[in-house]
C-alpha atoms as a PDB file:
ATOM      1  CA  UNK A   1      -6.180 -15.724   6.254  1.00  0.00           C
ATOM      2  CA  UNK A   2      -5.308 -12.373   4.847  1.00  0.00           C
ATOM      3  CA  UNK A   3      -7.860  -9.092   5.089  1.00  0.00           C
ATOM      4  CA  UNK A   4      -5.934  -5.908   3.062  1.00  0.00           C
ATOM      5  CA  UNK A   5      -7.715  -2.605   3.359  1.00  0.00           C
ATOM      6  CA  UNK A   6      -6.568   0.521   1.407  1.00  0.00           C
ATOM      7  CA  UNK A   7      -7.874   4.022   1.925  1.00  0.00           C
ATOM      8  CA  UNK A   8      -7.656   7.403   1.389  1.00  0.00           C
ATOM      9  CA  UNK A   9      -9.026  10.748   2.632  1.00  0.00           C
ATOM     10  CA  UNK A  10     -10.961  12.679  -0.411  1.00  0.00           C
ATOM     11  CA  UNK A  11     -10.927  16.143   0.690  1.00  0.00           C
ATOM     12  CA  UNK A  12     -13.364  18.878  -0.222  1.00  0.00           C
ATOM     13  CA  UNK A  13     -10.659  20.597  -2.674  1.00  0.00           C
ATOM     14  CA  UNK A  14      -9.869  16.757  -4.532  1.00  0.00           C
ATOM     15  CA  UNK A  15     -11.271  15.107  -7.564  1.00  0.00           C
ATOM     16  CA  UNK A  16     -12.435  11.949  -6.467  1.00  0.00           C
ATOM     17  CA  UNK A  17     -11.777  10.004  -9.646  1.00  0.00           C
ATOM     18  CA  UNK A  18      -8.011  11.569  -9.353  1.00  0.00           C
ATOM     19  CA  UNK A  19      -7.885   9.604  -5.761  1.00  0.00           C
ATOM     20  CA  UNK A  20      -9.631   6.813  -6.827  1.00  0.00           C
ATOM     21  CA  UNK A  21      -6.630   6.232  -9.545  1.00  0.00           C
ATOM     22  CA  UNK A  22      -3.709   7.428  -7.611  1.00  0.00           C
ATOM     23  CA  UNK A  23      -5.247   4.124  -5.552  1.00  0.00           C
ATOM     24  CA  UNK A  24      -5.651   1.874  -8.749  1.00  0.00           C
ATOM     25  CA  UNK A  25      -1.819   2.889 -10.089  1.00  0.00           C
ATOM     26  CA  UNK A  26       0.091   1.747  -6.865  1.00  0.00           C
ATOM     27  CA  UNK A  27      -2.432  -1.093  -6.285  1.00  0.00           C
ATOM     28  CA  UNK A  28      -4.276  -3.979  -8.155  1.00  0.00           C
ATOM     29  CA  UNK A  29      -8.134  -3.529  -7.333  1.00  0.00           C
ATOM     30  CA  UNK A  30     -11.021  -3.437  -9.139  1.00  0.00           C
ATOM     31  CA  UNK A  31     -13.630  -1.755  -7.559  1.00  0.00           C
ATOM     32  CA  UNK A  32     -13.249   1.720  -4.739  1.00  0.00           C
ATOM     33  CA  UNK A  33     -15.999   2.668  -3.117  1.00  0.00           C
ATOM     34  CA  UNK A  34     -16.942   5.892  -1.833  1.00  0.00           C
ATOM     35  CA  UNK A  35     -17.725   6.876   1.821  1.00  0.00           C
ATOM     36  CA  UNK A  36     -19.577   9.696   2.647  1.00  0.00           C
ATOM     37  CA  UNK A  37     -17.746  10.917   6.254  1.00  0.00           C
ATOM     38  CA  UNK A  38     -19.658  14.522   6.441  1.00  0.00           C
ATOM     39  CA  UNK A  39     -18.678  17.944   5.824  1.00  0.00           C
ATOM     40  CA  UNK A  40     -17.954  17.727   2.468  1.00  0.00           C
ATOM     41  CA  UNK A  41     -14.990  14.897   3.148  1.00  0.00           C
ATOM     42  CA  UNK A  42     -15.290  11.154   1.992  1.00  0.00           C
ATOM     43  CA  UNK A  43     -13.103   8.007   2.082  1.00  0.00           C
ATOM     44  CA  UNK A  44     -12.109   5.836  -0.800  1.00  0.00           C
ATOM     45  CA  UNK A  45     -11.944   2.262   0.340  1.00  0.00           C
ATOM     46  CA  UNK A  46     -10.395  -0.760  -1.374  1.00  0.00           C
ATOM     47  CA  UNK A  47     -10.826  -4.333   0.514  1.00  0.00           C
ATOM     48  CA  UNK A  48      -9.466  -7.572  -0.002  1.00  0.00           C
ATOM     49  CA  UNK A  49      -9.309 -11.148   1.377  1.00  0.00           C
ATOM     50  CA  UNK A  50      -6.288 -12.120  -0.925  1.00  0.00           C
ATOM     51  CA  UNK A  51      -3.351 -10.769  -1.630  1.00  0.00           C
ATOM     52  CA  UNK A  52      -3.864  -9.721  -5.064  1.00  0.00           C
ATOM     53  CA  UNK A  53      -4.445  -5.808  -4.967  1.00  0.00           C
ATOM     54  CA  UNK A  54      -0.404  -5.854  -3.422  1.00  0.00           C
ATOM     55  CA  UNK A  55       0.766  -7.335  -6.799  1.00  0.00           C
ATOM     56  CA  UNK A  56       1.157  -4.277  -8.446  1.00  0.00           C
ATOM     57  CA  UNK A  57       3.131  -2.628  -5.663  1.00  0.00           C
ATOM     58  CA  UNK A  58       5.335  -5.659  -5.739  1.00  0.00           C
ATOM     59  CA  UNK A  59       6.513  -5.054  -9.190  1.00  0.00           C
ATOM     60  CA  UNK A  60       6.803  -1.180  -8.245  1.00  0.00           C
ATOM     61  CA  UNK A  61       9.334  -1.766  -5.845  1.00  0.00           C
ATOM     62  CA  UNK A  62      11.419  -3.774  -7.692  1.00  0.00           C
ATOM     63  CA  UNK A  63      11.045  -1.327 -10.720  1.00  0.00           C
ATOM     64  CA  UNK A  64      11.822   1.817  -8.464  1.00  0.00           C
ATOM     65  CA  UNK A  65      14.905  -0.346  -7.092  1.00  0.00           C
ATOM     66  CA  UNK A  66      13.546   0.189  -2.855  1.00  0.00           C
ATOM     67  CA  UNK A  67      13.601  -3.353  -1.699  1.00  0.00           C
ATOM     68  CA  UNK A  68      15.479  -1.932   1.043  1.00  0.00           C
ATOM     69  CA  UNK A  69      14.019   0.796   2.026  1.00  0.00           C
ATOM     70  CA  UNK A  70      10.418  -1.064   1.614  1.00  0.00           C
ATOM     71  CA  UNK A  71      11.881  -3.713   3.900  1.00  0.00           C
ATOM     72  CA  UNK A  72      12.917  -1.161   6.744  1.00  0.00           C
ATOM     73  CA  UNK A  73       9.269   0.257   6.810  1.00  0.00           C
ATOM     74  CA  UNK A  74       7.217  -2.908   6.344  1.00  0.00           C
ATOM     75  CA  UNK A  75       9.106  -4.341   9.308  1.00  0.00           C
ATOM     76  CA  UNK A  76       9.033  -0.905  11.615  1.00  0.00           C
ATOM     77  CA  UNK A  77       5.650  -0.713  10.795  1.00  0.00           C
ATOM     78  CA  UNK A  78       4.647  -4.286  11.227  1.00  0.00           C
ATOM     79  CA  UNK A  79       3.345  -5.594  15.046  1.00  0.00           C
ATOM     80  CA  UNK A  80       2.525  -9.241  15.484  1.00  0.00           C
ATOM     81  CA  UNK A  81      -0.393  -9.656  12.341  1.00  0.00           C
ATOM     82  CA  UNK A  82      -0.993  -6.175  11.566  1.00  0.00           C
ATOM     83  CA  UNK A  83       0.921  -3.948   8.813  1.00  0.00           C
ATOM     84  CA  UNK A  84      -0.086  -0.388   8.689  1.00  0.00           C
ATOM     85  CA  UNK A  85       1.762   1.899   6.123  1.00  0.00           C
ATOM     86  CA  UNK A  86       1.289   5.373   4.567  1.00  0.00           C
ATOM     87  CA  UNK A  87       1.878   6.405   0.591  1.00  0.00           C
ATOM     88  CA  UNK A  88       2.123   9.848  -0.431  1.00  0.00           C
ATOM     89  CA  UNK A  89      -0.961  10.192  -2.333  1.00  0.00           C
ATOM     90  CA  UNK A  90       0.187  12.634  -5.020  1.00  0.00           C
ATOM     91  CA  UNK A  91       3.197  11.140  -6.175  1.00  0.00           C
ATOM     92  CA  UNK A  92       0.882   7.574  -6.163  1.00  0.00           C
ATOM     93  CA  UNK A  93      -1.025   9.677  -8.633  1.00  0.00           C
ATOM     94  CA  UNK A  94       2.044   9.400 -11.070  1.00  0.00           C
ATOM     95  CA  UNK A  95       2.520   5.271 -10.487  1.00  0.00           C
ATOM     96  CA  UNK A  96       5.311   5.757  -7.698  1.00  0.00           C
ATOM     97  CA  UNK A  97       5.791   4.568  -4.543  1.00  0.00           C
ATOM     98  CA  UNK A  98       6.826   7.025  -1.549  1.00  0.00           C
ATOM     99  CA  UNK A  99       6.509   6.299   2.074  1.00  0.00           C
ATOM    100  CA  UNK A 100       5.601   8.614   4.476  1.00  0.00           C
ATOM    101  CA  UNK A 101       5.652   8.627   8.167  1.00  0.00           C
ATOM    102  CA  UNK A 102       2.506  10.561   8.624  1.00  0.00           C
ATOM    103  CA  UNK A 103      -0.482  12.110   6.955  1.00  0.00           C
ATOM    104  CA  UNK A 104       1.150  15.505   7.203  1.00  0.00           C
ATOM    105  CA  UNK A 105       3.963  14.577   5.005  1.00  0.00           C
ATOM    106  CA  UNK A 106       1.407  14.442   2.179  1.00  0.00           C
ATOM    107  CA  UNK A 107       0.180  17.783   1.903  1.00  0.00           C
ATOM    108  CA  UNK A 108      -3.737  16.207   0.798  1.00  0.00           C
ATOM    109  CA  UNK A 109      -3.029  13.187   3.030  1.00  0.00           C
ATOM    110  CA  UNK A 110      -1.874   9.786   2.257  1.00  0.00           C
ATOM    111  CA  UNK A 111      -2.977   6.716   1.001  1.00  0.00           C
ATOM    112  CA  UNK A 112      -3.294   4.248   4.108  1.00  0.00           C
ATOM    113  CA  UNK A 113      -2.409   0.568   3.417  1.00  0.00           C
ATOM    114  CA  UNK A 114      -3.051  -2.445   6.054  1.00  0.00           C
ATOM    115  CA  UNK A 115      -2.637  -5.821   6.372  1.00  0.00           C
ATOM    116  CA  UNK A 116      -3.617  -7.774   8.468  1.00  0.00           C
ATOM    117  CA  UNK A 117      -2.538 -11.861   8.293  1.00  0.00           C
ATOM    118  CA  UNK A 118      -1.209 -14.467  10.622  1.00  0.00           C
ATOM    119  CA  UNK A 119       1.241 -14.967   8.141  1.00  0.00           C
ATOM    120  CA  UNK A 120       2.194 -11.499   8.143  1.00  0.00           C
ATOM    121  CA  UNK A 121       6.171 -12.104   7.907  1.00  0.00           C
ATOM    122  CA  UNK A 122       5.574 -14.295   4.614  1.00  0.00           C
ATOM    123  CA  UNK A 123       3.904 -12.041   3.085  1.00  0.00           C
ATOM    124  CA  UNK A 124       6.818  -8.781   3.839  1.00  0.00           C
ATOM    125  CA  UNK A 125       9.200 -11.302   2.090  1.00  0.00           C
ATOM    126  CA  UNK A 126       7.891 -11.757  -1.227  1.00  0.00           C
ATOM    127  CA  UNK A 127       6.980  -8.267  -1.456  1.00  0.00           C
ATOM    128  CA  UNK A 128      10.574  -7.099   0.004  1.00  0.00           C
ATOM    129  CA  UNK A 129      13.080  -9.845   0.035  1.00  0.00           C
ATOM    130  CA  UNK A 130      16.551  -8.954   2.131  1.00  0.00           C
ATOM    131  CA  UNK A 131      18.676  -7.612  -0.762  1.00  0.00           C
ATOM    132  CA  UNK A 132      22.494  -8.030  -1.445  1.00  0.00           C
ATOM    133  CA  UNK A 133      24.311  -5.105  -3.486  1.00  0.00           C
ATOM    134  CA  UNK A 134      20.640  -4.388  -4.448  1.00  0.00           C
ATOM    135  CA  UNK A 135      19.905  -7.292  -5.404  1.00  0.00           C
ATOM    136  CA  UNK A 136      17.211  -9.691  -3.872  1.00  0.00           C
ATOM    137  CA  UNK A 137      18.714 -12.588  -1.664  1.00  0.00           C
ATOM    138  CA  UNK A 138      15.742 -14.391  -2.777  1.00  0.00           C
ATOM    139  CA  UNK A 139      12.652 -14.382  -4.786  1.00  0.00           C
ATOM    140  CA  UNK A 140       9.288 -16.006  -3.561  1.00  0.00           C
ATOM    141  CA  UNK A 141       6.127 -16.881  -5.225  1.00  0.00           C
ATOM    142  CA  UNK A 142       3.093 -15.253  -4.265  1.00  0.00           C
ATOM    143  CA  UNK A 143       2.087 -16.134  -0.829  1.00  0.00           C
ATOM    144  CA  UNK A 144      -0.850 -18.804  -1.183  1.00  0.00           C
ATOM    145  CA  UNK A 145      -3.505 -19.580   1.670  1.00  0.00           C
ATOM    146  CA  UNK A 146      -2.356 -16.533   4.282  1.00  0.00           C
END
């Protein structure tokens, strides 16, 4: 079993269709729905019980060439089932991939990605094999039935 969820903070000052893609151009989803929080502030939300919205990030990293680096923070950010990682919203916006450590790193916050599987380790190593001379050691299909 697999449950993805994929958020971000829309602040008052944001277009929310501008968030809404900066979500659809790092990840495969279909449909983000809107949450109204108060105060003017709302939350785009993208859930899954399969692993397909991570598909597009998996070609991302291998066209951006971090394996490595995407490796080193799945795995510091990973504890027992749970994965819990942070994208820069803005450069998402552009189709890129940037990890930051916290929300403050992304001047309008980030882009909050967690997974949450008993086969949690499976599903780090086809997105971000162990590489050699950056290259991957190994290349897995897409984790089935996690």
């Amino acid at each position: 079993m697999v449950h993805i969820r994929i958020e971000a903070e829309i602040r008052p000052t944001e277009s929310e269709k501008r968030v809404v893609q900066a979500i659809k151009r790092v990840f495969f989803v279909d449909e983000v729905r809107i949450v109204e929080l108060g105060n003017g502030t709302k939350l785009a939300v993208a859930e899954a019980d399969e692993v397909t919205p991570l598909l597009k990030i998996y070609e991302l990293l291998r066209r951006q060439r971090i394996l490595d680096t995407a490796r080193s923070v799945f795995l510091r950010n990973s504890s027992g089932s749970v994965l819990s990682v942070k994208l820069n919203k803005q450069v998402a916006y552009q189709g890129i991939v940037s990890f930051v450590d916290s929300d403050d790193e992304s001047p309008l916050g980030a882009i909050n990605l967690v997974v949450v599987s008993d086969k949690l380790r499976e599903i780090i190593d086809w997105l971000a094999p162990r590489t050699a001379h950056g290259r991957p050691l190994w290349e897995k299909d897409v984790p089935r039935n996690v």
